[in-house]
PDB file of N, CA and C in Angstrom:
ATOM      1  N   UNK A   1      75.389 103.733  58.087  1.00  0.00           N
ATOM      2  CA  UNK A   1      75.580 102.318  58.362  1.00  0.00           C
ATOM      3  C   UNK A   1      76.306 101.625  57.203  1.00  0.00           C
ATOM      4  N   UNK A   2      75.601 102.225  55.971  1.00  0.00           N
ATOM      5  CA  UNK A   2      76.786 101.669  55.098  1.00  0.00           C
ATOM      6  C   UNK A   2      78.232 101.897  54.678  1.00  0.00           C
ATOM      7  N   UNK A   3      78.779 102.782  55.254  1.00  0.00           N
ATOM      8  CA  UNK A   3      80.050 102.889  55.394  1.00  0.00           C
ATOM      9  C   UNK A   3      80.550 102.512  56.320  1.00  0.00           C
ATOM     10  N   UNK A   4      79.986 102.113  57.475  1.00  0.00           N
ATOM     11  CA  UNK A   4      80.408 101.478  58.683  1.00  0.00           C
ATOM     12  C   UNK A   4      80.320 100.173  58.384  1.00  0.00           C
ATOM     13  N   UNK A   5      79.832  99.818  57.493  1.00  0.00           N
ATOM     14  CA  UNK A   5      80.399  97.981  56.901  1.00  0.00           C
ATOM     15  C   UNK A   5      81.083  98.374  56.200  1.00  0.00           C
ATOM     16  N   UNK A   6      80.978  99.128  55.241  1.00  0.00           N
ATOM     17  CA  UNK A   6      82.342  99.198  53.959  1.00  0.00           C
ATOM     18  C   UNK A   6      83.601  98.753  54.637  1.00  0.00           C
ATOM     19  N   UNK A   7      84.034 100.152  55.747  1.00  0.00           N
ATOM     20  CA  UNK A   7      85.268 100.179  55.988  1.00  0.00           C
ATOM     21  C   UNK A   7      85.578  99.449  57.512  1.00  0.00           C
ATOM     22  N   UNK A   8      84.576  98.513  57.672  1.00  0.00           N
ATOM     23  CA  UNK A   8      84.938  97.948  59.467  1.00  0.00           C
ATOM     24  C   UNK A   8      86.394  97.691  59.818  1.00  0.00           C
ATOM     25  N   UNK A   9      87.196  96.947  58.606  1.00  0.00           N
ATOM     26  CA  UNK A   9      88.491  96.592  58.781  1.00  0.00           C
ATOM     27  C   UNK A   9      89.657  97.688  58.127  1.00  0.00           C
ATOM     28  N   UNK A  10      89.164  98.971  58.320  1.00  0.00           N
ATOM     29  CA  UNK A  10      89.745  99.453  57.344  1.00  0.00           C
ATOM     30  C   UNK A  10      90.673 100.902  58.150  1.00  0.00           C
ATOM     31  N   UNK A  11      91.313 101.686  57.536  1.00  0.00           N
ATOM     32  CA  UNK A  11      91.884 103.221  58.236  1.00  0.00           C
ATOM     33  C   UNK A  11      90.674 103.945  57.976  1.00  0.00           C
ATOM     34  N   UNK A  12      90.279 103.956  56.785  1.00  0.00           N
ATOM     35  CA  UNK A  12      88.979 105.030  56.626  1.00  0.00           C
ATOM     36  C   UNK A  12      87.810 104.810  57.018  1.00  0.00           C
ATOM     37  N   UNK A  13      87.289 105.577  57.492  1.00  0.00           N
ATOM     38  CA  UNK A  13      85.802 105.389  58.134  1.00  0.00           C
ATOM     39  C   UNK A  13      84.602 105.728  57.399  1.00  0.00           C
ATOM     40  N   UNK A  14      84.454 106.903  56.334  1.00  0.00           N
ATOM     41  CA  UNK A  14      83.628 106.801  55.551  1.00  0.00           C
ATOM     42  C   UNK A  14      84.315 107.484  54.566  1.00  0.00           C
ATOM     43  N   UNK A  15      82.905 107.227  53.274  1.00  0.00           N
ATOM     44  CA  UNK A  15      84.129 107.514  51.788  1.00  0.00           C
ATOM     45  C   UNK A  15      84.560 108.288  51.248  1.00  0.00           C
ATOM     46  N   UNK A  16      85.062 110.220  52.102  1.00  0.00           N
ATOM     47  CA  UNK A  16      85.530 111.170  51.997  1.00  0.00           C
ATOM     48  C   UNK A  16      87.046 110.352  52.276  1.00  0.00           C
ATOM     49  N   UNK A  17      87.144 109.816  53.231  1.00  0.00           N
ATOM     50  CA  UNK A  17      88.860 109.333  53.426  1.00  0.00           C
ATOM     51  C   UNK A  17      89.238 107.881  52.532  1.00  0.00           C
ATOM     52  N   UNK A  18      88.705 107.603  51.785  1.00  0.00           N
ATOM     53  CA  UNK A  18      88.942 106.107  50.878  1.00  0.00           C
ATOM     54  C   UNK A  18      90.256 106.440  50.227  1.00  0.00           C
ATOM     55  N   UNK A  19      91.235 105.533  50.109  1.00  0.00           N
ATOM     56  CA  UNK A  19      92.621 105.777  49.511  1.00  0.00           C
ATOM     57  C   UNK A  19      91.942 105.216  47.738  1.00  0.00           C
ATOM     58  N   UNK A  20      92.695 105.291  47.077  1.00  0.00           N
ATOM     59  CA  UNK A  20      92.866 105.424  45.551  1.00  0.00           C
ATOM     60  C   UNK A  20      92.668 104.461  45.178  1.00  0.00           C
ATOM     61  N   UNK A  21      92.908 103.080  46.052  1.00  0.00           N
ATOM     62  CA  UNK A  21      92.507 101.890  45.820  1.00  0.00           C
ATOM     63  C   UNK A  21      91.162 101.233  46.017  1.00  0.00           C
ATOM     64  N   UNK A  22      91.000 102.039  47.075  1.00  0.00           N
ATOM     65  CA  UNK A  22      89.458 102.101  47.898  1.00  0.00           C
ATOM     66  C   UNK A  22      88.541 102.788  47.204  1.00  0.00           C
ATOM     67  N   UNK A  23      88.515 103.590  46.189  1.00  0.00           N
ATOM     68  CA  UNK A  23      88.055 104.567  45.539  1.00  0.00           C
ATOM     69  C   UNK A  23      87.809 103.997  44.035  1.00  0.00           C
ATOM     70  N   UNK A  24      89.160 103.280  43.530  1.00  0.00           N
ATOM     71  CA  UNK A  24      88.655 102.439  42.578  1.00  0.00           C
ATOM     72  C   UNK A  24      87.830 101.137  42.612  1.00  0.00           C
ATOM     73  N   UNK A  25      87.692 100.565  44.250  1.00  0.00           N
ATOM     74  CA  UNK A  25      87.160  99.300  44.361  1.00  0.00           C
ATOM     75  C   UNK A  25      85.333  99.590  44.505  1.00  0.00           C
ATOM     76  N   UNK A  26      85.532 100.910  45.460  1.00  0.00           N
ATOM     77  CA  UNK A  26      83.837 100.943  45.732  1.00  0.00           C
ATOM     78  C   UNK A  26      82.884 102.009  45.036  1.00  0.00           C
ATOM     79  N   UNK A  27      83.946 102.905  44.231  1.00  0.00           N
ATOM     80  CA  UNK A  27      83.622 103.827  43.076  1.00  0.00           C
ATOM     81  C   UNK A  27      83.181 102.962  42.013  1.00  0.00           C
ATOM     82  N   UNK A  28      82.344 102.017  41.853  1.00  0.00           N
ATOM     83  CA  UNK A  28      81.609 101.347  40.557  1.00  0.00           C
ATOM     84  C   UNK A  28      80.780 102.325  39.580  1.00  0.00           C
ATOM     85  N   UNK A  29      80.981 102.756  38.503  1.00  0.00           N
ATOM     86  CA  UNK A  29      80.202 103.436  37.704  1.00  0.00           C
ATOM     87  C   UNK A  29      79.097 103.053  36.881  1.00  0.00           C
ATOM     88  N   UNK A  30      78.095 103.471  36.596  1.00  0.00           N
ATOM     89  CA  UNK A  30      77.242 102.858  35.580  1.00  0.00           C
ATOM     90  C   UNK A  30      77.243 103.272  34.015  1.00  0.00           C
ATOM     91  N   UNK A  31      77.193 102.732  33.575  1.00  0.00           N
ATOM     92  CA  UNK A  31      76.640 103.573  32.412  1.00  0.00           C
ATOM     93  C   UNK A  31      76.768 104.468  31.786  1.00  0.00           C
ATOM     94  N   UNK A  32      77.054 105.534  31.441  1.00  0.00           N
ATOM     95  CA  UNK A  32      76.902 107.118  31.624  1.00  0.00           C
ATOM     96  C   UNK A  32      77.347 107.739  32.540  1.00  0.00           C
ATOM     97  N   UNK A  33      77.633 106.854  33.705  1.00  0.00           N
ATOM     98  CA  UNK A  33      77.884 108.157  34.676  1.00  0.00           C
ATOM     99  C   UNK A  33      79.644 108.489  34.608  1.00  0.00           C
ATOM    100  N   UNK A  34      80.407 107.428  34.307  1.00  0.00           N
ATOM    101  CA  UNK A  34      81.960 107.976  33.826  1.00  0.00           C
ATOM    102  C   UNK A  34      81.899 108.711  32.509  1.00  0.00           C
ATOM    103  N   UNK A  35      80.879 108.947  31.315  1.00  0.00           N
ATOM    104  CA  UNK A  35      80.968 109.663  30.411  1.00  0.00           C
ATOM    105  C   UNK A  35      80.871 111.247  31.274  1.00  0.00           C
ATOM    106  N   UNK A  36      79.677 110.752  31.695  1.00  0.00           N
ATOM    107  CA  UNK A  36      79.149 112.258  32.481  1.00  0.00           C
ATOM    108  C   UNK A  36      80.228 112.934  33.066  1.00  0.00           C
ATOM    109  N   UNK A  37      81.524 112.035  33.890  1.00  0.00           N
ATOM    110  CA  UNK A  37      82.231 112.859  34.914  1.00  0.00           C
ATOM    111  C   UNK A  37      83.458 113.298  33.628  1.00  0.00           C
ATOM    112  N   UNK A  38      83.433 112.159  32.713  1.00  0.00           N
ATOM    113  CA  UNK A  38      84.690 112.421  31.438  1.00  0.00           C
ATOM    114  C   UNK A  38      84.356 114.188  30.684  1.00  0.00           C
ATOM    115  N   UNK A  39      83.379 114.123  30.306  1.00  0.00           N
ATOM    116  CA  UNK A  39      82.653 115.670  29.910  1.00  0.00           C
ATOM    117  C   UNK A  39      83.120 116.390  30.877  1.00  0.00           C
ATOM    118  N   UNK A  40      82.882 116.368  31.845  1.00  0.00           N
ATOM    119  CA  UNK A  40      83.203 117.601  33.187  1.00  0.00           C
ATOM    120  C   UNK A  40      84.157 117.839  32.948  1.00  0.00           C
ATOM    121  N   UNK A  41      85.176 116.992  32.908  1.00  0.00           N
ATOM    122  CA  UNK A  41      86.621 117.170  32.752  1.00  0.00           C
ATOM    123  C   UNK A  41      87.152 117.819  32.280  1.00  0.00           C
ATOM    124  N   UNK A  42      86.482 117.371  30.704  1.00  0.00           N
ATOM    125  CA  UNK A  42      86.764 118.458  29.481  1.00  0.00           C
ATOM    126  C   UNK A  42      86.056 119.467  29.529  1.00  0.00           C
ATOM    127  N   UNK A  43      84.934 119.811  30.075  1.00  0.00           N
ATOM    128  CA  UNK A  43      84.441 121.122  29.902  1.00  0.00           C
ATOM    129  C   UNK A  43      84.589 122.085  30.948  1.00  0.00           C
ATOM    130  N   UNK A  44      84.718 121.887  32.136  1.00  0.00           N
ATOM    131  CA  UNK A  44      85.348 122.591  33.371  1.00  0.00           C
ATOM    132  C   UNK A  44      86.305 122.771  33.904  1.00  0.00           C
ATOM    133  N   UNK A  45      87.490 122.132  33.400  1.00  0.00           N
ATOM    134  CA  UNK A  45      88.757 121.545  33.543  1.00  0.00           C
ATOM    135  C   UNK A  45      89.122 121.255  34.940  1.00  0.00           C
ATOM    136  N   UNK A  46      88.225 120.026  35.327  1.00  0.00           N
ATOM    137  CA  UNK A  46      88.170 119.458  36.671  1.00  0.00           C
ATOM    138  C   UNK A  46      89.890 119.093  36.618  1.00  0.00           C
ATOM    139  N   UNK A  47      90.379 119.106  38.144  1.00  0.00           N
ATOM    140  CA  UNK A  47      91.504 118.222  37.985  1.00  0.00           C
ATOM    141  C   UNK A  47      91.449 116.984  38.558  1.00  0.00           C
ATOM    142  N   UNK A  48      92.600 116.181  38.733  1.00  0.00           N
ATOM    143  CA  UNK A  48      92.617 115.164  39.255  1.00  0.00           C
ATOM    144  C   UNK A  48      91.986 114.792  40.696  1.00  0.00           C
ATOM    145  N   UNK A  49      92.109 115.453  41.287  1.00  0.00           N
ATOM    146  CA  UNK A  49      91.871 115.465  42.878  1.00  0.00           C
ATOM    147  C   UNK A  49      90.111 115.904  42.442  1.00  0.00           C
ATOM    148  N   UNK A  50      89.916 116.692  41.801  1.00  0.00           N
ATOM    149  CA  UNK A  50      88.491 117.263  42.161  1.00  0.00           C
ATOM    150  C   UNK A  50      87.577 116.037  41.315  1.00  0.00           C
ATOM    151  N   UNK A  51      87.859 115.359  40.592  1.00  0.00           N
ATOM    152  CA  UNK A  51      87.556 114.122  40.060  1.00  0.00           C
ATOM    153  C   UNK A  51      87.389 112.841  40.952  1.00  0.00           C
ATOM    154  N   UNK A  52      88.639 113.067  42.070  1.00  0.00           N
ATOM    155  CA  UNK A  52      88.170 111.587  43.150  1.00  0.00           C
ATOM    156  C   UNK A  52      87.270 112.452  44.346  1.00  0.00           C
ATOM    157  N   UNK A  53      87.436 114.007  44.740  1.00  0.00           N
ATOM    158  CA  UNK A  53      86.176 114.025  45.217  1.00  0.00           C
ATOM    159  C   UNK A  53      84.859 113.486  44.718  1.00  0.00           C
ATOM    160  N   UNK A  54      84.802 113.702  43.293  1.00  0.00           N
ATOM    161  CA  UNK A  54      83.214 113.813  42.581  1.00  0.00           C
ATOM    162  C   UNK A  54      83.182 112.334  42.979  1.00  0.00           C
ATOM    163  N   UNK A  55      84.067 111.616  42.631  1.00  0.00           N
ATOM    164  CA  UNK A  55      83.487 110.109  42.350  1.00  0.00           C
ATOM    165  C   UNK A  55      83.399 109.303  44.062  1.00  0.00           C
ATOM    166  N   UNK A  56      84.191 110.254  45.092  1.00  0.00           N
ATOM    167  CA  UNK A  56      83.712 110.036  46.540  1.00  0.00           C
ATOM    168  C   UNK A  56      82.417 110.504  46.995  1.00  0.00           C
ATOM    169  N   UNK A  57      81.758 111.989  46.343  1.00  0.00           N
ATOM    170  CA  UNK A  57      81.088 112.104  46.706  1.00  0.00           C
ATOM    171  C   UNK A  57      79.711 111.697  46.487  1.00  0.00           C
ATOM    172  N   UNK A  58      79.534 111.089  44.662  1.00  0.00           N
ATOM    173  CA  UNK A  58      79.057 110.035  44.063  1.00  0.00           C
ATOM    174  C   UNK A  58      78.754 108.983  44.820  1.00  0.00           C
ATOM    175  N   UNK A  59      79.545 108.186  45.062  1.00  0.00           N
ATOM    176  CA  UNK A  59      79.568 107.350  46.123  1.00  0.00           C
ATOM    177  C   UNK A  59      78.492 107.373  47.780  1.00  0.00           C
ATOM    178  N   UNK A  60      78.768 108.978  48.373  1.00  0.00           N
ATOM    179  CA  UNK A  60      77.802 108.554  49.208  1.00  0.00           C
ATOM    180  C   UNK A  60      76.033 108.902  48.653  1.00  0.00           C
ATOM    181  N   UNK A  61      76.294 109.949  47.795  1.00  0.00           N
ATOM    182  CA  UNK A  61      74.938 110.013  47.106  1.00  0.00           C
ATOM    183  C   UNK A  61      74.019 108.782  47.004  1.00  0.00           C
ATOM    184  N   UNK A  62      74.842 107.842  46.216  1.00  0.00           N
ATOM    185  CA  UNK A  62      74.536 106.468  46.102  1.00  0.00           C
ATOM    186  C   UNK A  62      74.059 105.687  47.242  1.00  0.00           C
ATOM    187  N   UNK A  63      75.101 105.828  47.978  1.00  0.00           N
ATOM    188  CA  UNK A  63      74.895 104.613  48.993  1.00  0.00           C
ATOM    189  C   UNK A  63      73.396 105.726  49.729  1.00  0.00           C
ATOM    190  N   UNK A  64      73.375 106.932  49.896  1.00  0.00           N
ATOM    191  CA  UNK A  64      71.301 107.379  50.109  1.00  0.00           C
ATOM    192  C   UNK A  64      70.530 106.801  49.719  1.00  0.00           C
ATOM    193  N   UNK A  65      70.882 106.566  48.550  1.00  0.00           N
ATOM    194  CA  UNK A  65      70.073 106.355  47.618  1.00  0.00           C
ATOM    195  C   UNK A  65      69.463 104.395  47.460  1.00  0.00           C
ATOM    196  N   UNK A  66      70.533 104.160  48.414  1.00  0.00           N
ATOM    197  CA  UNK A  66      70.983 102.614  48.415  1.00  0.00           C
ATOM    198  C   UNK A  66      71.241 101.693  47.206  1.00  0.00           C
ATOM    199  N   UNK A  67      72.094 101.958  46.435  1.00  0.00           N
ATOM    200  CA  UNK A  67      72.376 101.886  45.176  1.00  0.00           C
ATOM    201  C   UNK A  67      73.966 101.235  45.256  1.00  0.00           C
ATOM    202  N   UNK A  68      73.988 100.110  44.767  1.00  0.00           N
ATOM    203  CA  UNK A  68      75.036  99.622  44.576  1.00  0.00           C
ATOM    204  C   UNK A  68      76.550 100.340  43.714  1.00  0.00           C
ATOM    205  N   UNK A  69      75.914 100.780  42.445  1.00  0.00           N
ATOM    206  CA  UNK A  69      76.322 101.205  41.911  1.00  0.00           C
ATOM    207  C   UNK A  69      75.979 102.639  41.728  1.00  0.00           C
ATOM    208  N   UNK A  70      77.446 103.415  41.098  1.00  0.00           N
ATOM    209  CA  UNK A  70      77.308 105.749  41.114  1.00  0.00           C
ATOM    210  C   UNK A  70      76.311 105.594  39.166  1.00  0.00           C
ATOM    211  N   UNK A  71      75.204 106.136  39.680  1.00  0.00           N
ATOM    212  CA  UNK A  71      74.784 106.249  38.115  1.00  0.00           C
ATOM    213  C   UNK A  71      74.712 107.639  38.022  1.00  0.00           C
ATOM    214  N   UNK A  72      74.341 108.157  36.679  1.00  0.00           N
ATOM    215  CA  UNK A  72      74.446 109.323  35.689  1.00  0.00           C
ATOM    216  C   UNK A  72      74.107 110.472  37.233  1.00  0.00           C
ATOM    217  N   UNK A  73      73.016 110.207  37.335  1.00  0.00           N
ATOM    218  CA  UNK A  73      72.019 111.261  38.226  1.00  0.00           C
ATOM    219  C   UNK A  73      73.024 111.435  39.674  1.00  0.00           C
ATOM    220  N   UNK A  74      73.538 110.707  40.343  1.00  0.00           N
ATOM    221  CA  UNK A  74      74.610 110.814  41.619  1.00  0.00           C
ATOM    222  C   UNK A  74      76.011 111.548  40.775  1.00  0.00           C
ATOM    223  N   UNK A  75      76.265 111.075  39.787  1.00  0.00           N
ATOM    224  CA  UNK A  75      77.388 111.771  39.450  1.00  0.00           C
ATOM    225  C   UNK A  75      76.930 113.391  38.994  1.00  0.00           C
ATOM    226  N   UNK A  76      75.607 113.465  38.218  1.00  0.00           N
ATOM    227  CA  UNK A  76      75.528 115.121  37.886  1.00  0.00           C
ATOM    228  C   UNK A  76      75.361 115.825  39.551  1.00  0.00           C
ATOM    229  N   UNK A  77      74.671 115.114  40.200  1.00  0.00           N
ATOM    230  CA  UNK A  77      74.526 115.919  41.350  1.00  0.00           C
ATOM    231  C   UNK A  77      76.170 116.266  42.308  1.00  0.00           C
ATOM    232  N   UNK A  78      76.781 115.195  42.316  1.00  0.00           N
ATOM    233  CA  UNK A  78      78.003 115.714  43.013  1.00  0.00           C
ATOM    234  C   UNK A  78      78.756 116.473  42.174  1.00  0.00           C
ATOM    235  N   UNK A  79      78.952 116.665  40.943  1.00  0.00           N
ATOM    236  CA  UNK A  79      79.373 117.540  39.882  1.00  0.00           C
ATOM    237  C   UNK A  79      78.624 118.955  40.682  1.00  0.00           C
ATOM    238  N   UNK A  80      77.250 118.847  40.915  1.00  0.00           N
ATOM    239  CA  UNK A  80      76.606 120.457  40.575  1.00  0.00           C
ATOM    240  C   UNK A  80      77.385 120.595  42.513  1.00  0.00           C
ATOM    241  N   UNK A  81      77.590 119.609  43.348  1.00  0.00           N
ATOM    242  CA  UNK A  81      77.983 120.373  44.782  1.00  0.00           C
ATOM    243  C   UNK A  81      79.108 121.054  44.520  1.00  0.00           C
ATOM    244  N   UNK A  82      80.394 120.618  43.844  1.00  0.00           N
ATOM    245  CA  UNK A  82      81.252 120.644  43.501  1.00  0.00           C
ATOM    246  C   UNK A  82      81.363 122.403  42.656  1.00  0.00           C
ATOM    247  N   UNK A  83      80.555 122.086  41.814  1.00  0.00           N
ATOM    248  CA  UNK A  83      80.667 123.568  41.239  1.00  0.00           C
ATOM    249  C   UNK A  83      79.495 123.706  40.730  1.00  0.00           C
ATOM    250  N   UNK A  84      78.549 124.673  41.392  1.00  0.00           N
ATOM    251  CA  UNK A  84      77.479 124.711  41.488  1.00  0.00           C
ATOM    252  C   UNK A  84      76.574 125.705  40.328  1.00  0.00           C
ATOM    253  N   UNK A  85      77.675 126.100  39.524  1.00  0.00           N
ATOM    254  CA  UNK A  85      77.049 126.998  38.557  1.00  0.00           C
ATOM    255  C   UNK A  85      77.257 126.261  36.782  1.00  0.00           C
ATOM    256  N   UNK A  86      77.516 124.894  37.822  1.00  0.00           N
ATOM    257  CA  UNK A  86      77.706 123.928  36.113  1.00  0.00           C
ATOM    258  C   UNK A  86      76.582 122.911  36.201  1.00  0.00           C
ATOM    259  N   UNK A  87      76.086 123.281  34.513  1.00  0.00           N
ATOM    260  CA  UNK A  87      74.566 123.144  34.033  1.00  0.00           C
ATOM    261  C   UNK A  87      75.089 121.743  33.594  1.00  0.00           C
ATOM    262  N   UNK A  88      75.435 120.115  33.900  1.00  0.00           N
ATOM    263  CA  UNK A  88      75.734 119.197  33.492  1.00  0.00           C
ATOM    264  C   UNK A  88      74.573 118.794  32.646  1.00  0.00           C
ATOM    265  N   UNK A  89      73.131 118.667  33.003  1.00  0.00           N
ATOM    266  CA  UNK A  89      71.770 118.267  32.101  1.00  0.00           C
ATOM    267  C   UNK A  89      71.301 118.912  30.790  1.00  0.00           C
ATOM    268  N   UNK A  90      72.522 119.960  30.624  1.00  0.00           N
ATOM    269  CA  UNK A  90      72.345 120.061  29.109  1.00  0.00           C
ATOM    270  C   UNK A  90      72.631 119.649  28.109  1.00  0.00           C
TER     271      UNK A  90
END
């Protein structure tokens, strides 16, 4: 339901298809959680694309979670779907 308000007026329907703009508007980070995905980066050598998955898939974690904002814990978890043999909580 909450992506079905996000995007009522929109091409994308939920936030696997969000364009780059859409991604920077409803991708809000907290705290830690852009350090968290910045580390990945450097330590897994995420690329670009696998970075707006994390922070899409962040996103619906969140919105489960009903959370306005992607904090630390939504971002390690879409990190570990993503690549599942990376220990981010160390």
């Amino acid at each position: 339901k909450i992506q079905e308000v996000r995007f009522k007026r929109s091409a994308a329907s939920v936030n696997a298809l969000m364009s780059p703009k859409q991604t920077k508007k409803h991708c809000v980070l907290r705290d830690g959680a852009e350090a968290l995905l910045k580390q990945a980066v450097d330590e897994f050598g995420i690329s670009a694309r696998a970075y707006s998955r994390i922070l899409k898939v962040g996103r619906t974690i969140a919105d489960l979670a009903d959370e306005d904002q992607i904090a630390v814990e939504h971002i390690a978890e879409a990190i570990q779907y993503r690549m599942p043999h990376a220990d981010v909580w160390e």
